[in-house]
C-alpha atoms as a PDB file:
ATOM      1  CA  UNK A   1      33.830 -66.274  10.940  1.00  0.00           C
ATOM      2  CA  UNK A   2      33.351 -69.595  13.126  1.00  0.00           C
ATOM      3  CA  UNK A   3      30.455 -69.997  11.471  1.00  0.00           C
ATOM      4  CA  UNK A   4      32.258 -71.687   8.539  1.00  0.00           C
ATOM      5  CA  UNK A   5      33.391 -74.648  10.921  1.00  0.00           C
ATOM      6  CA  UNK A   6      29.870 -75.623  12.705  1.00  0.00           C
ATOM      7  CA  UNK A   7      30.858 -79.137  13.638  1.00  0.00           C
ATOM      8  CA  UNK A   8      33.615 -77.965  15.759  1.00  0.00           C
ATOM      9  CA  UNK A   9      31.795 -75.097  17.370  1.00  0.00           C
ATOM     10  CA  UNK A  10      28.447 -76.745  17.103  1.00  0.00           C
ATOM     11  CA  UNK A  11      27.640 -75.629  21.031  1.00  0.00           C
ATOM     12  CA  UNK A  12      29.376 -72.389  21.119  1.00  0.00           C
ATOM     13  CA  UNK A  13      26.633 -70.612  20.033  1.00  0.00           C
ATOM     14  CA  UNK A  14      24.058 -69.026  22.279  1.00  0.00           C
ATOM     15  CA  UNK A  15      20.687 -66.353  21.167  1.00  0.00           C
ATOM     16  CA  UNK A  16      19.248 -64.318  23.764  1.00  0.00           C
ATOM     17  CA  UNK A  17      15.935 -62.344  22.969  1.00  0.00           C
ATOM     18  CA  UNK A  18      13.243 -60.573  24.553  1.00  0.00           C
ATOM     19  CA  UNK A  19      10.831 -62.862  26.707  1.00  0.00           C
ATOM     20  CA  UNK A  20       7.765 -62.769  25.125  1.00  0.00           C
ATOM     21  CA  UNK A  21       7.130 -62.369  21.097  1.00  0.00           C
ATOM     22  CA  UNK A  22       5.742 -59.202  19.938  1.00  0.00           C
ATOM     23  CA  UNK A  23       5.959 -57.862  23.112  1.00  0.00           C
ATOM     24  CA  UNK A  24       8.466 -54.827  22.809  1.00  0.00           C
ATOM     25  CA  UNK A  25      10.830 -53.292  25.485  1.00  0.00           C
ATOM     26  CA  UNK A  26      10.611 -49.725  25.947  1.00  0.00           C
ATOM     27  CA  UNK A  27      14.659 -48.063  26.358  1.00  0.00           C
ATOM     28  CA  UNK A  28      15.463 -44.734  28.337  1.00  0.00           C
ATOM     29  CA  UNK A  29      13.017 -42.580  27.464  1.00  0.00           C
ATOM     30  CA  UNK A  30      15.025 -39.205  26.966  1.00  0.00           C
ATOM     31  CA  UNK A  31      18.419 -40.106  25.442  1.00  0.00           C
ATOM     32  CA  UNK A  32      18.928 -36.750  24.202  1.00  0.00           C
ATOM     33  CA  UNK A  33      22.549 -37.069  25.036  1.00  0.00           C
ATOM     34  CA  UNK A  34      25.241 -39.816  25.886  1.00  0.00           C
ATOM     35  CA  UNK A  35      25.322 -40.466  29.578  1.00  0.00           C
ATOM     36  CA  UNK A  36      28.322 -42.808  31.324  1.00  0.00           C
ATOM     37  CA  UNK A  37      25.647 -44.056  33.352  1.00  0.00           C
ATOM     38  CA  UNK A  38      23.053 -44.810  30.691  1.00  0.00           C
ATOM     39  CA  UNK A  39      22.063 -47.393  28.201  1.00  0.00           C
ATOM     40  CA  UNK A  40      19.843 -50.095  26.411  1.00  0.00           C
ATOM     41  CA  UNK A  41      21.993 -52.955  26.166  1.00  0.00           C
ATOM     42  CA  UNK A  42      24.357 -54.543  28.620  1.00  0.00           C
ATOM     43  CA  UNK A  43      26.822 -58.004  27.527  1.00  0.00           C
ATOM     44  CA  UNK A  44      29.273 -59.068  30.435  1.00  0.00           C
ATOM     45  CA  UNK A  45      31.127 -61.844  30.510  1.00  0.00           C
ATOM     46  CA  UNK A  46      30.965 -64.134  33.973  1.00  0.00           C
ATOM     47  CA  UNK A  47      33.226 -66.624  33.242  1.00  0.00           C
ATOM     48  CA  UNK A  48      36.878 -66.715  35.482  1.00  0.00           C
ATOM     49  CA  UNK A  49      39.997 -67.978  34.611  1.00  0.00           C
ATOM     50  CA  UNK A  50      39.657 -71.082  36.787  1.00  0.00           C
ATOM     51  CA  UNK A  51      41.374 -73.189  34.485  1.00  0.00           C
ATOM     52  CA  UNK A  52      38.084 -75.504  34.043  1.00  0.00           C
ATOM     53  CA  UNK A  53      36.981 -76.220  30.959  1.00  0.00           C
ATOM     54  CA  UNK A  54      33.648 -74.873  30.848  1.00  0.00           C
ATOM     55  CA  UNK A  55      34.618 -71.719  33.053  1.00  0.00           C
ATOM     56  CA  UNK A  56      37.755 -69.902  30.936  1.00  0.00           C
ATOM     57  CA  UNK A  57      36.210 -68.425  27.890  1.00  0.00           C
ATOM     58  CA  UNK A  58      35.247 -65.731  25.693  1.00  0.00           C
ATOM     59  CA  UNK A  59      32.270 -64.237  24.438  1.00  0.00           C
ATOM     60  CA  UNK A  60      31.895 -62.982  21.075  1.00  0.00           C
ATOM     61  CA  UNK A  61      28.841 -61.018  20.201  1.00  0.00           C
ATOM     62  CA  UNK A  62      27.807 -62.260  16.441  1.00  0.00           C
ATOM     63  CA  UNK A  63      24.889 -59.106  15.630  1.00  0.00           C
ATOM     64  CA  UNK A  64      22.288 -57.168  17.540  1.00  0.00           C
ATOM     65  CA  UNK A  65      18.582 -57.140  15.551  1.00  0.00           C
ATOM     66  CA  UNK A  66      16.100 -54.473  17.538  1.00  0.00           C
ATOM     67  CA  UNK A  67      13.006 -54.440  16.276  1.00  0.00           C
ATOM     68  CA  UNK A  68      10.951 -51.323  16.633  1.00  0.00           C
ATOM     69  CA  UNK A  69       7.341 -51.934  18.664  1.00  0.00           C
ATOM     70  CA  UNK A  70       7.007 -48.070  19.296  1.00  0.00           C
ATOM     71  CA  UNK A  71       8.478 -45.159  18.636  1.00  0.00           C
ATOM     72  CA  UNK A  72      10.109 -42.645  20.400  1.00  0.00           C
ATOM     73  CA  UNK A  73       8.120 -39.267  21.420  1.00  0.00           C
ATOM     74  CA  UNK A  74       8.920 -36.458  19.230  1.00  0.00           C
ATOM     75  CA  UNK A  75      12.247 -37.794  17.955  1.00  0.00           C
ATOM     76  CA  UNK A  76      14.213 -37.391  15.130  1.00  0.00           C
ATOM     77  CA  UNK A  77      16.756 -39.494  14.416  1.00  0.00           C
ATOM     78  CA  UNK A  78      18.332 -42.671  15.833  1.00  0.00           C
ATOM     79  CA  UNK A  79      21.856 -43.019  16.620  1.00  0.00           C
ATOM     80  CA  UNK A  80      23.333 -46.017  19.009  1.00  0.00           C
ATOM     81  CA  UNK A  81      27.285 -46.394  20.452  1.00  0.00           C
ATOM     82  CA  UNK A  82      28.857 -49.068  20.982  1.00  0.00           C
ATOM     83  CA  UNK A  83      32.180 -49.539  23.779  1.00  0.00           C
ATOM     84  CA  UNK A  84      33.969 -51.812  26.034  1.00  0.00           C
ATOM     85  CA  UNK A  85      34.981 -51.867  29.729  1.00  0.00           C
ATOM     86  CA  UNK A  86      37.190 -54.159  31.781  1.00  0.00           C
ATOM     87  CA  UNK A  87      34.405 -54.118  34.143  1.00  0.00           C
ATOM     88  CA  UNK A  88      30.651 -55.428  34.629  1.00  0.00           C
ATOM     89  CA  UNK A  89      28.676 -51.980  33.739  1.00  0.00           C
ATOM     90  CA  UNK A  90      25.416 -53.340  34.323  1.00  0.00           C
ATOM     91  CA  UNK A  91      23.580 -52.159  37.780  1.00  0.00           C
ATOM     92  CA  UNK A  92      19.685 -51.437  37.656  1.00  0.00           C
ATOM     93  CA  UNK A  93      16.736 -51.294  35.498  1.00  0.00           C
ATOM     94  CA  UNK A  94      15.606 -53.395  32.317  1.00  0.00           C
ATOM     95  CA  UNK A  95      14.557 -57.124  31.984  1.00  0.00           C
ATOM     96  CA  UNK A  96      17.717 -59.972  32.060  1.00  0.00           C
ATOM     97  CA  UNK A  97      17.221 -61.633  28.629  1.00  0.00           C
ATOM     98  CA  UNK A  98      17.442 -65.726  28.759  1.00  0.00           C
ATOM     99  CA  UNK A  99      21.067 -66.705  26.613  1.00  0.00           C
ATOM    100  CA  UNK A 100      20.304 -70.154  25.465  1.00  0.00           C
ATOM    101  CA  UNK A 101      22.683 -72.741  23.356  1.00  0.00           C
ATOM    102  CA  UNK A 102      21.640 -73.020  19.282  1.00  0.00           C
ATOM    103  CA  UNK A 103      22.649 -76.513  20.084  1.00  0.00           C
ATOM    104  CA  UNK A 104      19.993 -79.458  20.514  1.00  0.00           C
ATOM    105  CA  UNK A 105      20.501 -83.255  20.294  1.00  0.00           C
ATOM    106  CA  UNK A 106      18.861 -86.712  21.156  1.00  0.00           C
ATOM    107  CA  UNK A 107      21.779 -88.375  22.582  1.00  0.00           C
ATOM    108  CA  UNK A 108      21.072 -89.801  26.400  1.00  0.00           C
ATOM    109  CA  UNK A 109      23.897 -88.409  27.345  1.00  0.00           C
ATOM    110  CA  UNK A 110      23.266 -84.568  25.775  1.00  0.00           C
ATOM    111  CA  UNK A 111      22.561 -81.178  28.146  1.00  0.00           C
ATOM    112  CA  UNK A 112      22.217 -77.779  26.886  1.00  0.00           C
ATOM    113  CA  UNK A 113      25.983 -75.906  27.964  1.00  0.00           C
ATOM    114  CA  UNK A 114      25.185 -73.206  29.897  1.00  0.00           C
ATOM    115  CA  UNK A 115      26.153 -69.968  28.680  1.00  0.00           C
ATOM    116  CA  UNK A 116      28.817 -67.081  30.212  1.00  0.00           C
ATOM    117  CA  UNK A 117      26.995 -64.347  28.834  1.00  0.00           C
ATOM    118  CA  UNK A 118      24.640 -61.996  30.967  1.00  0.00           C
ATOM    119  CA  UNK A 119      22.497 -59.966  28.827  1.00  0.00           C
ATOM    120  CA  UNK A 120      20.086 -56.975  29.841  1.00  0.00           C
ATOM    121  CA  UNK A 121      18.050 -54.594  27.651  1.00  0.00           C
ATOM    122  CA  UNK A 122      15.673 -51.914  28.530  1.00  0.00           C
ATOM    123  CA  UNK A 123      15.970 -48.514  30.260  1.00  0.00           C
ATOM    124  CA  UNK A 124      19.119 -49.621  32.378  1.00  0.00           C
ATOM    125  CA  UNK A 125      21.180 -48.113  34.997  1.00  0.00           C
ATOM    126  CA  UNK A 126      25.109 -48.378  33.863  1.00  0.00           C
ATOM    127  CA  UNK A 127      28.058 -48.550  36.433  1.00  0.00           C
ATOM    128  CA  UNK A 128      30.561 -45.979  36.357  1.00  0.00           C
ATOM    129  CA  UNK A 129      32.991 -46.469  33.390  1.00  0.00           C
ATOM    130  CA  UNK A 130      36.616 -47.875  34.429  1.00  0.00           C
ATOM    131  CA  UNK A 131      38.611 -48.353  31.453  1.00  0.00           C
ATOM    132  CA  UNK A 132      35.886 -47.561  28.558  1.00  0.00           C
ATOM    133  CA  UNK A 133      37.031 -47.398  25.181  1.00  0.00           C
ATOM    134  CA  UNK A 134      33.946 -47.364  22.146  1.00  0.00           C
ATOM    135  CA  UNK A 135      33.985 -49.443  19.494  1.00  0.00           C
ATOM    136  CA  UNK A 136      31.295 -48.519  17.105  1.00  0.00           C
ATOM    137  CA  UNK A 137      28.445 -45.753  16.219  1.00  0.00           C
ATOM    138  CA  UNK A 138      25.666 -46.275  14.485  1.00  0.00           C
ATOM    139  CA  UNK A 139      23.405 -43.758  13.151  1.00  0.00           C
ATOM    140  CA  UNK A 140      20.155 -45.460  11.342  1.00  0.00           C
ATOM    141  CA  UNK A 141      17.671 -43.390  11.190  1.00  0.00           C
ATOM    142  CA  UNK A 142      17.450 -39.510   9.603  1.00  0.00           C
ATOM    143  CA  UNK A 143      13.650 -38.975   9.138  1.00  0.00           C
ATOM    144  CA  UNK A 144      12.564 -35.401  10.117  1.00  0.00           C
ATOM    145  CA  UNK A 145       9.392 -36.463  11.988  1.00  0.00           C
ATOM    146  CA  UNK A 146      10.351 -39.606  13.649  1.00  0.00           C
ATOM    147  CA  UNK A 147      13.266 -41.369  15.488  1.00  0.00           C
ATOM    148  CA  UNK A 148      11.676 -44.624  14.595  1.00  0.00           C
ATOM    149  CA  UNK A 149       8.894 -46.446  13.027  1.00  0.00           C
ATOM    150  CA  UNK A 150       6.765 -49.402  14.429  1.00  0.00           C
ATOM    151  CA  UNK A 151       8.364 -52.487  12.514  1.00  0.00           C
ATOM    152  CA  UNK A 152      11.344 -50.763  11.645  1.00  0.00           C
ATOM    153  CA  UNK A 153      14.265 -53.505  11.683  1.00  0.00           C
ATOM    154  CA  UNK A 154      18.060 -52.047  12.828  1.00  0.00           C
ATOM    155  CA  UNK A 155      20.542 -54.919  12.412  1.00  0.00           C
ATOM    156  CA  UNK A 156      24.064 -54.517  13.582  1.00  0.00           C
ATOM    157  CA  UNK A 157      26.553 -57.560  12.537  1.00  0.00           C
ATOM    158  CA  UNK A 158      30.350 -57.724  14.504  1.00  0.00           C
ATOM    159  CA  UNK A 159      33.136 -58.360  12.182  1.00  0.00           C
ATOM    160  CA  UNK A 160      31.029 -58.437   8.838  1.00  0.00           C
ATOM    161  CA  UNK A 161      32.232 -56.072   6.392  1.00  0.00           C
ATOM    162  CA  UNK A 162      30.199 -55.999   3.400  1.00  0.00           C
ATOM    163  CA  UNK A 163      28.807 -52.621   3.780  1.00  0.00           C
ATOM    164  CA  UNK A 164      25.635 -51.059   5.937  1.00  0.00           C
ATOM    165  CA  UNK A 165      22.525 -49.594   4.113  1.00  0.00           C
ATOM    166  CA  UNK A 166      22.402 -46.031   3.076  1.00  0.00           C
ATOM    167  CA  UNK A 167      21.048 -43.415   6.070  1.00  0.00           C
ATOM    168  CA  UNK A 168      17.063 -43.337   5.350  1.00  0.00           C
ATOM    169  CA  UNK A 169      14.690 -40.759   5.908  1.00  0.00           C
ATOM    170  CA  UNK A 170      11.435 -42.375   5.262  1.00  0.00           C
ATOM    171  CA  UNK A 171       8.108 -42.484   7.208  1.00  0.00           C
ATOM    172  CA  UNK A 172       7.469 -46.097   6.287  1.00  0.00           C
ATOM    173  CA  UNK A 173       9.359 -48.790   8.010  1.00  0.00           C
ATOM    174  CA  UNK A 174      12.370 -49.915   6.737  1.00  0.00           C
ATOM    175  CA  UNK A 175      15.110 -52.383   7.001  1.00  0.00           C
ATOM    176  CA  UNK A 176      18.511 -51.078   8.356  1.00  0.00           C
ATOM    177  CA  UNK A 177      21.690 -52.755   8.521  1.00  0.00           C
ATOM    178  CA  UNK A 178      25.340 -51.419  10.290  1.00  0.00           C
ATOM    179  CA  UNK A 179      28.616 -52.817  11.026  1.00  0.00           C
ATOM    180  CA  UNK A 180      31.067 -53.239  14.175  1.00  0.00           C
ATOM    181  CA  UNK A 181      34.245 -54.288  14.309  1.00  0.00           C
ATOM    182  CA  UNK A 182      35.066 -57.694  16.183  1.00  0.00           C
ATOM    183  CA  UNK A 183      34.395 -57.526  20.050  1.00  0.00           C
ATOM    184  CA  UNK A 184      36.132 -60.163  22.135  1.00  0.00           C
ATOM    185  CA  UNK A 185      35.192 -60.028  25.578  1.00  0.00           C
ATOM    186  CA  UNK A 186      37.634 -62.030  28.354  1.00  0.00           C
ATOM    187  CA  UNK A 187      36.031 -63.072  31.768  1.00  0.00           C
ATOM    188  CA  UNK A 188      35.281 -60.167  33.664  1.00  0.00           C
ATOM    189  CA  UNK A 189      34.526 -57.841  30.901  1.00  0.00           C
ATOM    190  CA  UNK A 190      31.709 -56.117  29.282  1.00  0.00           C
ATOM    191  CA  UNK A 191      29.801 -54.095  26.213  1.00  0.00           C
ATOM    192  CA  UNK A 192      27.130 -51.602  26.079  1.00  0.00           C
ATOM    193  CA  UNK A 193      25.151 -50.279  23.792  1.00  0.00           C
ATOM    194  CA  UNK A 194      23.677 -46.279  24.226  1.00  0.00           C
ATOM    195  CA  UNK A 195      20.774 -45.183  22.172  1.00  0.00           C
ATOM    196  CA  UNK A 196      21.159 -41.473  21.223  1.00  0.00           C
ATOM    197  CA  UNK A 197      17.860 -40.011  19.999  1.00  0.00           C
ATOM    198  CA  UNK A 198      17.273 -36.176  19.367  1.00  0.00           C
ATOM    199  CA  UNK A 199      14.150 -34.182  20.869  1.00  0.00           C
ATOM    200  CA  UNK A 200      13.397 -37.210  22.136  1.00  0.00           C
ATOM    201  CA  UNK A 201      10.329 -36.828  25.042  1.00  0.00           C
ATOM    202  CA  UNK A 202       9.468 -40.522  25.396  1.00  0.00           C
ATOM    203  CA  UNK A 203      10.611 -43.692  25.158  1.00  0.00           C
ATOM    204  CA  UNK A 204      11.134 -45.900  22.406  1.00  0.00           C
ATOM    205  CA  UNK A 205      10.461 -49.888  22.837  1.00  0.00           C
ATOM    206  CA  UNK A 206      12.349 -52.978  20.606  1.00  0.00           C
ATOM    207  CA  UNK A 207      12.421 -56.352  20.659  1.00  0.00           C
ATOM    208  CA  UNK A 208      15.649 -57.458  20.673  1.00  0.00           C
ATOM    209  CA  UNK A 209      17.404 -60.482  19.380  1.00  0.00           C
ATOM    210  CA  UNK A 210      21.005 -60.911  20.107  1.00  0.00           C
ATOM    211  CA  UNK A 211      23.518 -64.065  18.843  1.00  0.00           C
ATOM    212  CA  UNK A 212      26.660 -64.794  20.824  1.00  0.00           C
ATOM    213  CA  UNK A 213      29.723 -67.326  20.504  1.00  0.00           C
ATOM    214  CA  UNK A 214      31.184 -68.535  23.723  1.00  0.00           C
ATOM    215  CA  UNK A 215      34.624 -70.265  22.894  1.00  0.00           C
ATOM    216  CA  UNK A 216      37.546 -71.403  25.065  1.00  0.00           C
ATOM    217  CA  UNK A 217      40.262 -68.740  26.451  1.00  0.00           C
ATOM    218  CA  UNK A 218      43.906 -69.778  25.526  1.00  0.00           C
ATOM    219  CA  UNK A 219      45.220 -68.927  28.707  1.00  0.00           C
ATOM    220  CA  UNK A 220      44.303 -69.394  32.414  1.00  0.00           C
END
């Protein structure tokens, strides 16, 4: 990945995370089924193809880490999807996350790059799809009595293929870890994320921590 050339790509990389530490974000609260129109995660892309230099590129999502602060009401597993959209699919609900450049320096001359990516998590309100097509499922949890556990750790890494963990059903919390293929996102284009949780009565909060490449588009 372009993380084995960091000189070249040394401000290409942006994290975006909940606001304050420790302080989870609770997700729809009865995602007993997949809904077009709901979700928990939202990445869109805001560059254009202007031709500028700091305007024309792509984002890249690197891995998704959700961190459970409470679980959800009477559920009983824990299952996420992940898809793509030639569209912006965010429209209500949930807290923007801050996407701030890895990058720091003492040079005179040196400002953070601002980043492309808008990123919101939470209970969120999705746009009708246009041209969806998923790219990933997940499903991390199988305990009988619980969707979740407080501390539980789901990690989900793009275009790393060395294997996820084994499906757990355990009441203590545990460390999980998926995979997703590569997602390349072109201005004007998006990914969500929908939590699927059976039984579920109430809703389950995370904090989130998200890392994201922003490189230049080819073309104009």
């Amino acid at each position: 990945m372009l993380t084995s050339n960091l000189e070249v790509f040394k401000e290409n990389f942006f994290v975006a995370h909940n606001a304050t530490f420790k302080t989870a974000v609770a997700i729809n609260a009865t995602p007993t089924a997949i809904s077009a129109t709901e979700g928990m995660l939202s990445l869109y892309n805001s560059a254009s193809r202007t031709g500028a230099s700091d305007r024309n590129v792509l984002v890249i999502p690197l891995y998704i880490k959700l961190i459970a602060g409470t679980a959800a009401t009477s559920g009983t597993d824990f299952s996420t999807r992940v898809a793509v959209d030639v569209i912006d699919r965010y429209s209500t609900g949930g807290s923007a996350l801050t996407v701030s450049s890895t990058y720091v320096d003492t040079l005179s001359s040196w400002t953070r790059r601002t980043a492309k990516s808008t990123v919101y998590f939470g209970d969120l309100t999705l746009a009708a799809a246009s041209s969806e097509k998923q790219v990933g499922q997940q499903h991390w949890h199988i305990a009988s009595t619980a969707a979740q556990v407080a501390g539980d750790e789901f990690l989900l890494t793009f275009g790393d293929f060395q294997g996820p963990s084994a499906l757990i059903s355990s009441s203590a919390a545990q460390k999980y870890h998926q995979v997703c293929t590569p997602v390349i996102l072109a201005p004007g284009t998006s990914m969500i994320m929908q939590p699927f949780e059976t039984a579920a009565t109430g809703a389950a909060a995370f904090e989130i921590e998200m890392g994201i490449v922003e490189i230049k588009h080819s073309k104009v």
